[in-house]
C-alpha atoms as a PDB file:
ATOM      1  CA  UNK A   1       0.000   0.000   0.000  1.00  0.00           C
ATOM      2  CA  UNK A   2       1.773   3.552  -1.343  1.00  0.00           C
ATOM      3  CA  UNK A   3       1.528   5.949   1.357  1.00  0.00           C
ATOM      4  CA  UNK A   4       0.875   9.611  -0.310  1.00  0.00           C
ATOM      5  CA  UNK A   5       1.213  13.061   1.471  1.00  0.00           C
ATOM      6  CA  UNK A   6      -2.920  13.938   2.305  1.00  0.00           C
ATOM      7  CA  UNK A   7      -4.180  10.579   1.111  1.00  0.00           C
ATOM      8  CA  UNK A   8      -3.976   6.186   1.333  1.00  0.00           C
ATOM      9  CA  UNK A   9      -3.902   5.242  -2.523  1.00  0.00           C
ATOM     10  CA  UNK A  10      -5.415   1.918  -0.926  1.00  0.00           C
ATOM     11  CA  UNK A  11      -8.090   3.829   0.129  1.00  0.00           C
ATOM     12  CA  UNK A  12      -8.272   7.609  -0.773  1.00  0.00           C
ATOM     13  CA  UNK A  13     -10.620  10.103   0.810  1.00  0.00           C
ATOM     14  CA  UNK A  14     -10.765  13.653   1.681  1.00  0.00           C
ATOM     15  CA  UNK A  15      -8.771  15.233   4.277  1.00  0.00           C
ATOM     16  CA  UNK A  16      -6.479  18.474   5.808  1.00  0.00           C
ATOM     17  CA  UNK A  17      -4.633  18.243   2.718  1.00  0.00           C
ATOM     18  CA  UNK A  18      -7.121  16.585  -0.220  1.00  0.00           C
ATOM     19  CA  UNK A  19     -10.114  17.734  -1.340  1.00  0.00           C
ATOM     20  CA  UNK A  20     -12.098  15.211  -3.701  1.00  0.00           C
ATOM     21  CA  UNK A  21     -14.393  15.918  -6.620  1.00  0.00           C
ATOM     22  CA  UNK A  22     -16.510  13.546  -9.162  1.00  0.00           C
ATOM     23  CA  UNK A  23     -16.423  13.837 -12.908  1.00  0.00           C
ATOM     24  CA  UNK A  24     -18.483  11.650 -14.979  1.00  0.00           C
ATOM     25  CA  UNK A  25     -17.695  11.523 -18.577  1.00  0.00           C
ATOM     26  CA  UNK A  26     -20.556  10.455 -20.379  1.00  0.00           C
ATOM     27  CA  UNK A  27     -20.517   7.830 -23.746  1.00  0.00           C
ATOM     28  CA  UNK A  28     -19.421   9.665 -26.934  1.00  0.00           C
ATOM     29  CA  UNK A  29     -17.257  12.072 -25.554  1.00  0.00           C
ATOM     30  CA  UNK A  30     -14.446  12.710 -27.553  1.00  0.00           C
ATOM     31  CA  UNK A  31     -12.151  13.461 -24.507  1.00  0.00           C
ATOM     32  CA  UNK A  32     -12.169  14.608 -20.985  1.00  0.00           C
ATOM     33  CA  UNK A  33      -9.132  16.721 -18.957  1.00  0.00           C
ATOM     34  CA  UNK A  34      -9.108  16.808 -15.455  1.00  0.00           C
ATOM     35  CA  UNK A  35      -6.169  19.506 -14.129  1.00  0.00           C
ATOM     36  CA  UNK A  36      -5.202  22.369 -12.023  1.00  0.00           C
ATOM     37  CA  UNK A  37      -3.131  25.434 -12.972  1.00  0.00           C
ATOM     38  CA  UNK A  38      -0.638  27.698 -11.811  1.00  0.00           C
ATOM     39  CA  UNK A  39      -2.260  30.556 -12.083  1.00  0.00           C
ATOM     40  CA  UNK A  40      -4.944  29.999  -9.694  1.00  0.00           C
ATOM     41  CA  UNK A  41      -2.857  29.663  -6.803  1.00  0.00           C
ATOM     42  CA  UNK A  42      -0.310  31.575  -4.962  1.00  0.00           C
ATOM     43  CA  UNK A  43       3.541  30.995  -6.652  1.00  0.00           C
ATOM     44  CA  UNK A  44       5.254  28.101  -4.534  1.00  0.00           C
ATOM     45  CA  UNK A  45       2.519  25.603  -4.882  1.00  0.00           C
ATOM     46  CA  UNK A  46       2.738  22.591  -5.392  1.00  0.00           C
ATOM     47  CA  UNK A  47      -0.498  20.342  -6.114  1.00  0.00           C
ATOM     48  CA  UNK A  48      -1.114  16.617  -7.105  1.00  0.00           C
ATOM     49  CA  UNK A  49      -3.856  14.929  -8.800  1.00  0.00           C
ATOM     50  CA  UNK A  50      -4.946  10.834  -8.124  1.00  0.00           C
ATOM     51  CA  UNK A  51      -7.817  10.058 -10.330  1.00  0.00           C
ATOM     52  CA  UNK A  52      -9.580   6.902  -9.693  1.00  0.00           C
ATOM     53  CA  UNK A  53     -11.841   4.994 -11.595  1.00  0.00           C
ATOM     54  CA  UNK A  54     -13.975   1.476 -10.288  1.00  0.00           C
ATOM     55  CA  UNK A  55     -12.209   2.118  -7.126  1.00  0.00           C
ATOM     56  CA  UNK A  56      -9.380   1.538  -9.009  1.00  0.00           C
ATOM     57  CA  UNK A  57      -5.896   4.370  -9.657  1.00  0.00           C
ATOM     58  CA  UNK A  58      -6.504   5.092 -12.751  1.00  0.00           C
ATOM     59  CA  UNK A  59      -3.529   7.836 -12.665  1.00  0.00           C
ATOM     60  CA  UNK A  60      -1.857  10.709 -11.506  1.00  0.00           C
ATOM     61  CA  UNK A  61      -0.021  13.821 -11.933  1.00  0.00           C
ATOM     62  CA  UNK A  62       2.374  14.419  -9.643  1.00  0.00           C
ATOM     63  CA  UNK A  63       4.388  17.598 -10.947  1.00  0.00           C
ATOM     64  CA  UNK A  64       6.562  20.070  -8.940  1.00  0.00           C
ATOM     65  CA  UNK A  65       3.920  22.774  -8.977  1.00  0.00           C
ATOM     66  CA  UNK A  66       0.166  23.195  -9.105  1.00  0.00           C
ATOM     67  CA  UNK A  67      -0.295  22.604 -12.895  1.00  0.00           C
ATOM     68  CA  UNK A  68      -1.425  19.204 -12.944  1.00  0.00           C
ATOM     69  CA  UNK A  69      -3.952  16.929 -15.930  1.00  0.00           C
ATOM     70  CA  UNK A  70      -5.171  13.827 -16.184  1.00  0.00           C
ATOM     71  CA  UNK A  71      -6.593  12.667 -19.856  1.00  0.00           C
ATOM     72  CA  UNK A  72      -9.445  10.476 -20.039  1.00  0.00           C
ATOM     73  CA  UNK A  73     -10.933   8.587 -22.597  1.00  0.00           C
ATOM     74  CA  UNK A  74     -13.103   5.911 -21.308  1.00  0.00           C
ATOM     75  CA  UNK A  75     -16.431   7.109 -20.722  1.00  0.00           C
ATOM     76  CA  UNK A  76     -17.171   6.390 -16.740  1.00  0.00           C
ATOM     77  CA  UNK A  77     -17.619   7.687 -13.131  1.00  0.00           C
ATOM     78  CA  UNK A  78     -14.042   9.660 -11.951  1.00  0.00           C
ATOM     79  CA  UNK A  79     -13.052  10.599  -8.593  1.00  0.00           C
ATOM     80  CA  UNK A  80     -10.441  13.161  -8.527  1.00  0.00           C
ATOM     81  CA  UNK A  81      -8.240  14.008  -5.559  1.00  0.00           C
ATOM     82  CA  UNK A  82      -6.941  16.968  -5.329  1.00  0.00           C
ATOM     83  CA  UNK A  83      -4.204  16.843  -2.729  1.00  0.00           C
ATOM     84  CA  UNK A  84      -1.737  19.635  -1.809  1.00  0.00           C
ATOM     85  CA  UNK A  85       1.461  19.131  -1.131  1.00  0.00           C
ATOM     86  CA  UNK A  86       3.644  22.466  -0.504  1.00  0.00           C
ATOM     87  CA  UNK A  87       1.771  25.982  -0.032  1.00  0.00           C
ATOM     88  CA  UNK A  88       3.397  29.330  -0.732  1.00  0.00           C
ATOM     89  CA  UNK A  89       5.598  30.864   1.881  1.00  0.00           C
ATOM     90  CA  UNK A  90       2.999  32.496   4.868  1.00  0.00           C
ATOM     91  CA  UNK A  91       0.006  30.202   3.274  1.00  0.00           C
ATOM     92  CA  UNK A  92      -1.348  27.666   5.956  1.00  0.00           C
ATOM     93  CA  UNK A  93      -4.522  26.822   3.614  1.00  0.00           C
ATOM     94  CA  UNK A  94      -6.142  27.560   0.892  1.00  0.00           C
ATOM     95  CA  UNK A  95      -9.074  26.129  -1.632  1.00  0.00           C
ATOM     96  CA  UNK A  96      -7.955  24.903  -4.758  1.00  0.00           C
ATOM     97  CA  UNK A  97     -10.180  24.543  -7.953  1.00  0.00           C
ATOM     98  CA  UNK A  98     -10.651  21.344  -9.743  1.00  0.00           C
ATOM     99  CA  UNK A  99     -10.715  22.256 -13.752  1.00  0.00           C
ATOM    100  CA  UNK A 100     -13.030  19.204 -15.693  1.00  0.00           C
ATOM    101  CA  UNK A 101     -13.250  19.422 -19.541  1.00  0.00           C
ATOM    102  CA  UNK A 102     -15.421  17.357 -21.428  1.00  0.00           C
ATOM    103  CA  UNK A 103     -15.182  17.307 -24.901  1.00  0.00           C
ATOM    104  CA  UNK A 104     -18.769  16.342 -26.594  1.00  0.00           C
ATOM    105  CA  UNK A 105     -18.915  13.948 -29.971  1.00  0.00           C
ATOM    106  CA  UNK A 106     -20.260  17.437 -32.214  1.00  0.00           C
ATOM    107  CA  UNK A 107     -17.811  20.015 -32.728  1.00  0.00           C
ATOM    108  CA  UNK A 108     -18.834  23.369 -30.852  1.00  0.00           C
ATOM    109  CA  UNK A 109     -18.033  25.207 -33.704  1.00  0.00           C
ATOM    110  CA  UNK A 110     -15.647  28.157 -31.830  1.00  0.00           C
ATOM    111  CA  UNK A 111     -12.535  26.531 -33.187  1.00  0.00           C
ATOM    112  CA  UNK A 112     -11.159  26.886 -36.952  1.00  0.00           C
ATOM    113  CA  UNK A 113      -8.550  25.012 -38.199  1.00  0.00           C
ATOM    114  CA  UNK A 114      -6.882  26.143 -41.790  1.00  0.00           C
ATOM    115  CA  UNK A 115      -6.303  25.053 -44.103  1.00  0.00           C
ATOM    116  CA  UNK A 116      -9.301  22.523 -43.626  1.00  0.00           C
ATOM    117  CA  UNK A 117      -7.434  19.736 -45.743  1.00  0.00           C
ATOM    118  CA  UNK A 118      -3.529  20.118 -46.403  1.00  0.00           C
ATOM    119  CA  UNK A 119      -1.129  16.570 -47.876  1.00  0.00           C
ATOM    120  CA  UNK A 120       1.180  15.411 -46.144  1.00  0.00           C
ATOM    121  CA  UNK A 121       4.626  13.854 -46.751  1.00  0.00           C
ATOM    122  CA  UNK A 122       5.758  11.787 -43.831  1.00  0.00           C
ATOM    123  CA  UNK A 123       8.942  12.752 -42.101  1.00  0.00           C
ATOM    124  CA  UNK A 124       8.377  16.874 -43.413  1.00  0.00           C
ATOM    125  CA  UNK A 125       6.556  19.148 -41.139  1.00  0.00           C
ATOM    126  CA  UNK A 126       3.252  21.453 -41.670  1.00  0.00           C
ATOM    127  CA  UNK A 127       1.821  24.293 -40.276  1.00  0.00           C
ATOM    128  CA  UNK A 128      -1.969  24.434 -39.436  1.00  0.00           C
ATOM    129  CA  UNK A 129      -3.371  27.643 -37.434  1.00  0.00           C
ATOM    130  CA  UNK A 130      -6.026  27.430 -35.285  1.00  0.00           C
ATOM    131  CA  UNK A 131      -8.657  30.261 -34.525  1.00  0.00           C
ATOM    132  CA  UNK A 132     -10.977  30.578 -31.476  1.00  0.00           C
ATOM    133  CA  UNK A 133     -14.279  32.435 -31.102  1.00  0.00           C
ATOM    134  CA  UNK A 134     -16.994  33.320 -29.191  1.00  0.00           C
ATOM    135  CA  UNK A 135     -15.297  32.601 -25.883  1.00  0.00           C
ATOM    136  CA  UNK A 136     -15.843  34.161 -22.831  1.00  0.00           C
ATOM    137  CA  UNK A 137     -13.540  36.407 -20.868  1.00  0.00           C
ATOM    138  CA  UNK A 138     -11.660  34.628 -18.185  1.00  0.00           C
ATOM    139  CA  UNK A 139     -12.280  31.133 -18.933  1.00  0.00           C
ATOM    140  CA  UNK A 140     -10.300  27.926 -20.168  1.00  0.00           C
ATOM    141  CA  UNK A 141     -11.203  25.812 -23.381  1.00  0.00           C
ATOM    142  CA  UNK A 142     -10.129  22.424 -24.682  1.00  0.00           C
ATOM    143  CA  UNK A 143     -10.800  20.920 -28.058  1.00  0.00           C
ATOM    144  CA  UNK A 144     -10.123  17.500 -29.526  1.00  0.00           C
ATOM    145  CA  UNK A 145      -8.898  18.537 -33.799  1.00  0.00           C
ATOM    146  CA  UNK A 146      -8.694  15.401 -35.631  1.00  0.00           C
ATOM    147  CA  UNK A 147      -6.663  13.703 -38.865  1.00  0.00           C
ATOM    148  CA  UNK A 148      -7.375  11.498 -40.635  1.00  0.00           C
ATOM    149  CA  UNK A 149      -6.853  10.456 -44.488  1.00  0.00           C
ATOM    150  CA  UNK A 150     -10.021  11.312 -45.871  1.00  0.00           C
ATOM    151  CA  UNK A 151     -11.837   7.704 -44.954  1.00  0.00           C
ATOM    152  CA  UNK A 152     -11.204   7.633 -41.498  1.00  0.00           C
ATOM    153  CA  UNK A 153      -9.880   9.569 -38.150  1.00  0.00           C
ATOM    154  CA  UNK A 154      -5.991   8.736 -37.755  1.00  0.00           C
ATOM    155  CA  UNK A 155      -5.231  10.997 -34.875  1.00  0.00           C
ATOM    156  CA  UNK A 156      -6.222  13.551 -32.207  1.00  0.00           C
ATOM    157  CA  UNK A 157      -4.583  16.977 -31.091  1.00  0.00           C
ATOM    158  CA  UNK A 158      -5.723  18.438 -28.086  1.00  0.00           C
ATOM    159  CA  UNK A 159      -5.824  22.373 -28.373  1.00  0.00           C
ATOM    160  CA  UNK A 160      -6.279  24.302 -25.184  1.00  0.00           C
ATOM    161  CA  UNK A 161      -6.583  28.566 -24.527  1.00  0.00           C
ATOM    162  CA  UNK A 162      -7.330  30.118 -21.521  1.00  0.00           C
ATOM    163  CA  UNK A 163      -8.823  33.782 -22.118  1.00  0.00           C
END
């Protein structure tokens, strides 16, 4: 059984130092992002996320500061701990936001990607530019663009902007 800093990985629940949310990503979703960012908490930070699926670790972030993601792809019931484990100098405590993106099956339509079809060579690179709009001030996006070669999807690039 791993002892970590706030929580049992055996058997996780909240506490001084973990706060736990639940995410469910629903069938058809494209993707789903789970994270916390450096920006919404004092400099000095440091934050980790254990994301658990069945009961089951289904994976964590454990990075050096407070900007943390977990990708999901399987369609299910998530419970995300949120578990911090420095604070900035002359912070005892502080509440921490858990970020959950969930990327439905029907493009949005606020993200452009040109050109719209472009050939490839393999091995030689390519540029694509991508345009958001109609976002909202002060708020984080994330959008699945996919490849393919013209019959079927061959890939996925997440694209994320915070505004």
């Amino acid at each position: 059984m791993e002892q970590i800093k706030g929580i049992d990985s055996a058997n996780p629940a909240e506490g001084p130092a973990a706060g736990k949310g639940t995410v469910t990503v629903p069938a058809g979703t494209k993707v789903a992002r789970l994270a916390t960012y450096d920006p919404d908490v004092p400099g000095g930070t440091d934050l980790n996320l254990y994301v658990y699926r069945d009961g089951a670790l289904a994976g964590r972030s454990l990075g050096l500061t407070a900007e943390e993601a977990f990708t999901a792809t399987t369609a299910d019931r998530y419970e995300v701990y949120v578990v911090q484990c420095a604070t900035a100098e002359g912070v005892s405590e502080q509440d921490v936001g858990l970020n959950a993106f969930v990327v439905a099956p029907a493009s949005a339509g606020n993200l452009t990607v040109t050109p719209a079809s472009v050939a490839v060579t393999p091995g030689r690179q390519m540029e694509l530019t991508g345009a958001w709009s109609g976002l909202g001030a002060r708020t984080r996006y994330l959008s699945v663009v996919e490849y393919g070669d013209g019959a079927a999807s061959r890939g996925t690039i997440l694209v994320s902007v915070a505004t």
